[in-house]
N, C-alpha and C. Protein backbone atom coordinates (compact mmCIF):
# COMPACT_ATOMS: atom_id res chain seq x y z
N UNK A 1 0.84 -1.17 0.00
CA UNK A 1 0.00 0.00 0.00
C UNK A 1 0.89 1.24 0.00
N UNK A 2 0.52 2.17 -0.86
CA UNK A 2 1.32 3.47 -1.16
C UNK A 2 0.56 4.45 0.02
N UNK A 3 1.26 5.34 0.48
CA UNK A 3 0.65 6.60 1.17
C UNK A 3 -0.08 7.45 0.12
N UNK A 4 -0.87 7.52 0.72
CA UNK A 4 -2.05 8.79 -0.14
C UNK A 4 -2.35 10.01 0.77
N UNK A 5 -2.03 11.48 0.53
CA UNK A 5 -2.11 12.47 1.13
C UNK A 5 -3.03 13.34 0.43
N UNK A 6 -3.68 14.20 1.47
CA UNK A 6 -4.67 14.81 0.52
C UNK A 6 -5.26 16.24 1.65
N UNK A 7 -5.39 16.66 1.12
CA UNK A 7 -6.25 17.92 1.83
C UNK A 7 -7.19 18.49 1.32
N UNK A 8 -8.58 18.90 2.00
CA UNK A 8 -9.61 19.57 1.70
C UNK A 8 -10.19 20.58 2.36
N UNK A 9 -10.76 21.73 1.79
CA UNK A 9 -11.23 22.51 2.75
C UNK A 9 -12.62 22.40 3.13
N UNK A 10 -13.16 22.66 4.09
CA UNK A 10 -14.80 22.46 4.84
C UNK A 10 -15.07 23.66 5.21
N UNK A 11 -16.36 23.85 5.02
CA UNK A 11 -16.86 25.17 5.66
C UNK A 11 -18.05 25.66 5.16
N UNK A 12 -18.96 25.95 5.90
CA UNK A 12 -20.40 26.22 5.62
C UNK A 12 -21.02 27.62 5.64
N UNK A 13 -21.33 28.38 4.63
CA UNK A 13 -22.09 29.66 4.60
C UNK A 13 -22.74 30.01 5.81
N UNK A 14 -23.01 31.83 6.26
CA UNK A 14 -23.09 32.25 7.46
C UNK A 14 -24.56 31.61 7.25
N UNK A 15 -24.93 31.06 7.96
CA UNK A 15 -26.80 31.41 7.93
C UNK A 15 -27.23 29.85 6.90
N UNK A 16 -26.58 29.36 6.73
CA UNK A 16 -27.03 28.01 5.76
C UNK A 16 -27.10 27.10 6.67
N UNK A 17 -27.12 26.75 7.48
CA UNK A 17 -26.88 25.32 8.73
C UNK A 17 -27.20 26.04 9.97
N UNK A 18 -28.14 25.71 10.83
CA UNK A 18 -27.76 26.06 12.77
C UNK A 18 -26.96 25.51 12.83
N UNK A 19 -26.23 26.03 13.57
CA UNK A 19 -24.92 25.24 14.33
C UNK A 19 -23.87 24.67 13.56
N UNK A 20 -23.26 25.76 12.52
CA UNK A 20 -22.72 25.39 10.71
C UNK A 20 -21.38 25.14 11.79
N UNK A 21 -20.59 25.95 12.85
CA UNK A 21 -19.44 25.16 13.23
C UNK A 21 -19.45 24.18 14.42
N UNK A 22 -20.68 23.58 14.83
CA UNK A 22 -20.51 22.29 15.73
C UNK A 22 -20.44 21.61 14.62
N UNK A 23 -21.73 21.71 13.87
CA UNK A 23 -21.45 20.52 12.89
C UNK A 23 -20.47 20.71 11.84
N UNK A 24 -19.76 21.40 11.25
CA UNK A 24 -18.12 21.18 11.02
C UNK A 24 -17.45 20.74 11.74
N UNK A 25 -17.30 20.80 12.89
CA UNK A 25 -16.51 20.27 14.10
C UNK A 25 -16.86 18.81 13.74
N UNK A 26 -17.91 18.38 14.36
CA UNK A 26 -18.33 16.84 14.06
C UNK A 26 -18.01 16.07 12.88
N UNK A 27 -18.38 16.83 11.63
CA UNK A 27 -17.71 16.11 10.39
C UNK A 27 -16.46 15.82 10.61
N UNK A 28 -15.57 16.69 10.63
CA UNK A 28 -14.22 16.65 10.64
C UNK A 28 -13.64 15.65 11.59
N UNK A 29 -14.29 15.59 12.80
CA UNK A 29 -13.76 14.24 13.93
C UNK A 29 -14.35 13.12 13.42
N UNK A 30 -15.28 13.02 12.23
CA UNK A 30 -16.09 11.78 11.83
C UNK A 30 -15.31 11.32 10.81
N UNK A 31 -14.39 12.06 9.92
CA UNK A 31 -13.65 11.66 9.05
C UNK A 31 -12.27 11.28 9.46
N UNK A 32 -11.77 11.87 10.67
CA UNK A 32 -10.39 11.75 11.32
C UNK A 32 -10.62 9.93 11.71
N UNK A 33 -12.00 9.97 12.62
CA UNK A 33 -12.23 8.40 12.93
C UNK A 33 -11.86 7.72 12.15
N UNK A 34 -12.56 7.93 11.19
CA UNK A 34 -13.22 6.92 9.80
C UNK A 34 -11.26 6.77 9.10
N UNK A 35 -11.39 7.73 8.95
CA UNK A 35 -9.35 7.26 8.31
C UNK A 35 -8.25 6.13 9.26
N UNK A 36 -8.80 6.59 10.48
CA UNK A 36 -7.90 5.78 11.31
C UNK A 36 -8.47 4.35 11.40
N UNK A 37 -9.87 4.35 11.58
CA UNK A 37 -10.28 2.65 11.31
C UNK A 37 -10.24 2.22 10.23
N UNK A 38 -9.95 2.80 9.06
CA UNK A 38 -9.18 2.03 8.30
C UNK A 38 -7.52 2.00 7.73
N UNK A 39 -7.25 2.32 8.82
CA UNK A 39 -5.70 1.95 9.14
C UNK A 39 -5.07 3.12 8.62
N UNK A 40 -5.42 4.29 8.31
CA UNK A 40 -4.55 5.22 8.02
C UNK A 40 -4.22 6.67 9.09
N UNK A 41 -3.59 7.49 9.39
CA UNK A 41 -3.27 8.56 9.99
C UNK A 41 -3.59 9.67 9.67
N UNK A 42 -3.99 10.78 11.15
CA UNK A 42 -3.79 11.56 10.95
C UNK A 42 -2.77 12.34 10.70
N UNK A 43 -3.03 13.71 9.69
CA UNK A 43 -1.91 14.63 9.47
C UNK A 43 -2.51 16.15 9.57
N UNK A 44 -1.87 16.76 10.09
CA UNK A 44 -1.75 18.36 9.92
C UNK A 44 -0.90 19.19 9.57
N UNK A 45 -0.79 19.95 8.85
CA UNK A 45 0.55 20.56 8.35
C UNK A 45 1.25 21.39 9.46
N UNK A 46 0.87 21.61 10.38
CA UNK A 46 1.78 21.60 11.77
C UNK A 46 1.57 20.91 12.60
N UNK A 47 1.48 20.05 12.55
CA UNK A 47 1.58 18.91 13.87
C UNK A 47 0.19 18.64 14.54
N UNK A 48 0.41 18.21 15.27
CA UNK A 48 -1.01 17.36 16.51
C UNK A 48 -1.59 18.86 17.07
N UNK A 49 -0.50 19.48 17.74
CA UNK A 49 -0.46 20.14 18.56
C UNK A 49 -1.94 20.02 19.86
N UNK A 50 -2.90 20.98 20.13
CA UNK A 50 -3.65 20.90 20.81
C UNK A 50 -5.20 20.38 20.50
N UNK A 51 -5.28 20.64 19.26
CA UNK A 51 -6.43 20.45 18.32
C UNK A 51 -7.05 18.96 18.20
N UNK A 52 -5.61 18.62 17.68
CA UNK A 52 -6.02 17.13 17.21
C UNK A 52 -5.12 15.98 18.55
N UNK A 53 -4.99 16.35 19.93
CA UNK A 53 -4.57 15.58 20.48
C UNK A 53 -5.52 14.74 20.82
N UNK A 54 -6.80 15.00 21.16
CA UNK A 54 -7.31 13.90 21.61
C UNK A 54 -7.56 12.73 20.80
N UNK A 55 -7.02 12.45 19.31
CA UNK A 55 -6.96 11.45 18.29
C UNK A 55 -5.90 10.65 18.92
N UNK A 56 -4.64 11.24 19.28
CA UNK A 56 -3.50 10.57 19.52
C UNK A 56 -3.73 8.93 20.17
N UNK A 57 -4.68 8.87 21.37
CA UNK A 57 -4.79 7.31 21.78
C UNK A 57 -5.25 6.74 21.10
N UNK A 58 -6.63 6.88 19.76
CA UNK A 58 -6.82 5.96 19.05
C UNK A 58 -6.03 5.48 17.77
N UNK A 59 -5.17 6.60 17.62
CA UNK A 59 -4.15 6.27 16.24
C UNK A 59 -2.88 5.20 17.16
N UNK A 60 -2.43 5.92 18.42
CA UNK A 60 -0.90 5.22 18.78
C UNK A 60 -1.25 3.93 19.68
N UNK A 61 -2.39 4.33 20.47
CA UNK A 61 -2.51 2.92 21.41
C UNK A 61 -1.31 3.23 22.55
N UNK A 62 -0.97 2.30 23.03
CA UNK A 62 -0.18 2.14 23.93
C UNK A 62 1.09 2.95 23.54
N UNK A 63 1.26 3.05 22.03
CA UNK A 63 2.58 4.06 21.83
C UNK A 63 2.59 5.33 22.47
N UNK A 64 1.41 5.49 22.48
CA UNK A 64 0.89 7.21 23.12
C UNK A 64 1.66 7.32 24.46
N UNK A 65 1.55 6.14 25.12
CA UNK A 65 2.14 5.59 26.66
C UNK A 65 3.83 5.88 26.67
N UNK A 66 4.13 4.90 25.97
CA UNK A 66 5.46 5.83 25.32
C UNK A 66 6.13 6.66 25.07
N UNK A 67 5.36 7.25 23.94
CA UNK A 67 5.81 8.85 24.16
C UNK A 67 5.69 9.61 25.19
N UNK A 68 4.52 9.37 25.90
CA UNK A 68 4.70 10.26 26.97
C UNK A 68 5.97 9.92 28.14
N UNK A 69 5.98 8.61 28.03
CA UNK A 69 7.50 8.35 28.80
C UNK A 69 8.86 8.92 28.88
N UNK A 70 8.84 8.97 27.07
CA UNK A 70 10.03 9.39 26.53
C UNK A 70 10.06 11.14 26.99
N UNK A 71 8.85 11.52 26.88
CA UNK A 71 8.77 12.86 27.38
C UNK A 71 8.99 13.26 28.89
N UNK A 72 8.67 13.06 29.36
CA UNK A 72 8.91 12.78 30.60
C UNK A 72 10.29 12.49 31.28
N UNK A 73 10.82 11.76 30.38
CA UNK A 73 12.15 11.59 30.77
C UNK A 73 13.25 12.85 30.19
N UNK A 74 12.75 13.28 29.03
CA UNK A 74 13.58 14.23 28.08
C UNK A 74 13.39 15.45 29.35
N UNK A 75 11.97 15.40 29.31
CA UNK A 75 11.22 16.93 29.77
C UNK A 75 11.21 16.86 31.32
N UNK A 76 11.63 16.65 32.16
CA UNK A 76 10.56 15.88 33.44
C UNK A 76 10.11 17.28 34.05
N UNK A 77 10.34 18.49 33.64
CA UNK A 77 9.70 19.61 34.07
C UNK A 77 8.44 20.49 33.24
N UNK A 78 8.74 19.33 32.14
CA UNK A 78 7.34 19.95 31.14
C UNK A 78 7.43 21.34 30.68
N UNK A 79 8.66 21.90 30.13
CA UNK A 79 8.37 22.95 30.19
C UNK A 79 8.46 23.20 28.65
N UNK A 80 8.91 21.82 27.57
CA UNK A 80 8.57 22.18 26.52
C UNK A 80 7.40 21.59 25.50
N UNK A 81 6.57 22.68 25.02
CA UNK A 81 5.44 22.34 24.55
C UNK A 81 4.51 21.32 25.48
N UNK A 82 3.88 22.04 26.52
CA UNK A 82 3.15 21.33 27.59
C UNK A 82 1.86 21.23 27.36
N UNK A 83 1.11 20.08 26.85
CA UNK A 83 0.18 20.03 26.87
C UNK A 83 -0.29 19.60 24.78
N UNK A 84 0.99 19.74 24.57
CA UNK A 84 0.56 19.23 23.02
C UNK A 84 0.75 17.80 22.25
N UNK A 85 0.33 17.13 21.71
CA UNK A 85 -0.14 16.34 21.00
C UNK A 85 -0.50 15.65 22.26
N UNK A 86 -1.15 15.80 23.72
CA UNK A 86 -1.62 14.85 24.34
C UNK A 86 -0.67 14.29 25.27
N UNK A 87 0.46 14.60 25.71
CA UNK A 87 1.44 14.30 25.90
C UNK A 87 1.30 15.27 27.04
């Protein structure tokens, strides 16, 4: 299987939808799911950071555990980038 990358933009007219950015919100975590159960990753063109951390346990699993170890050990005062990708 080859990597396939792709980006799209979303976004709904003022006044066309109630609630046009919950439900953007929701699409967008419905498609993040949907990629990862079928075995592929998320990406952002800057990173996880705060946005998309709460994906991190269902993409890494126990790796997530990990990293945060490794962090922890690098960081043990947290003082860099605290609080991003979930970590």
């Amino acid at each position: 299987m080859q990597p396939e990358l792709f980006s799209m933009r979303l976004g709904a007219e003022d006044g066309s939808l109630p609630n046009a950015q919950l439900a953007l919100e929701e699409t967008v975590e419905s498609l993040l799911r949907l990629a990862q159960q079928m075995g592929g990753s998320m990406e952002y063109t800057h990173g996880v950071g705060i946005k998309l951390a709460p994906f991190m346990a269902s993409e890494h699993g126990y790796g997530l555990e990990v990293m945060r170890q490794i962090k922890r050990a690098v960081d043990p005062r947290n003082i860099m980038n605290p609080g991003k990708m979930g970590l």
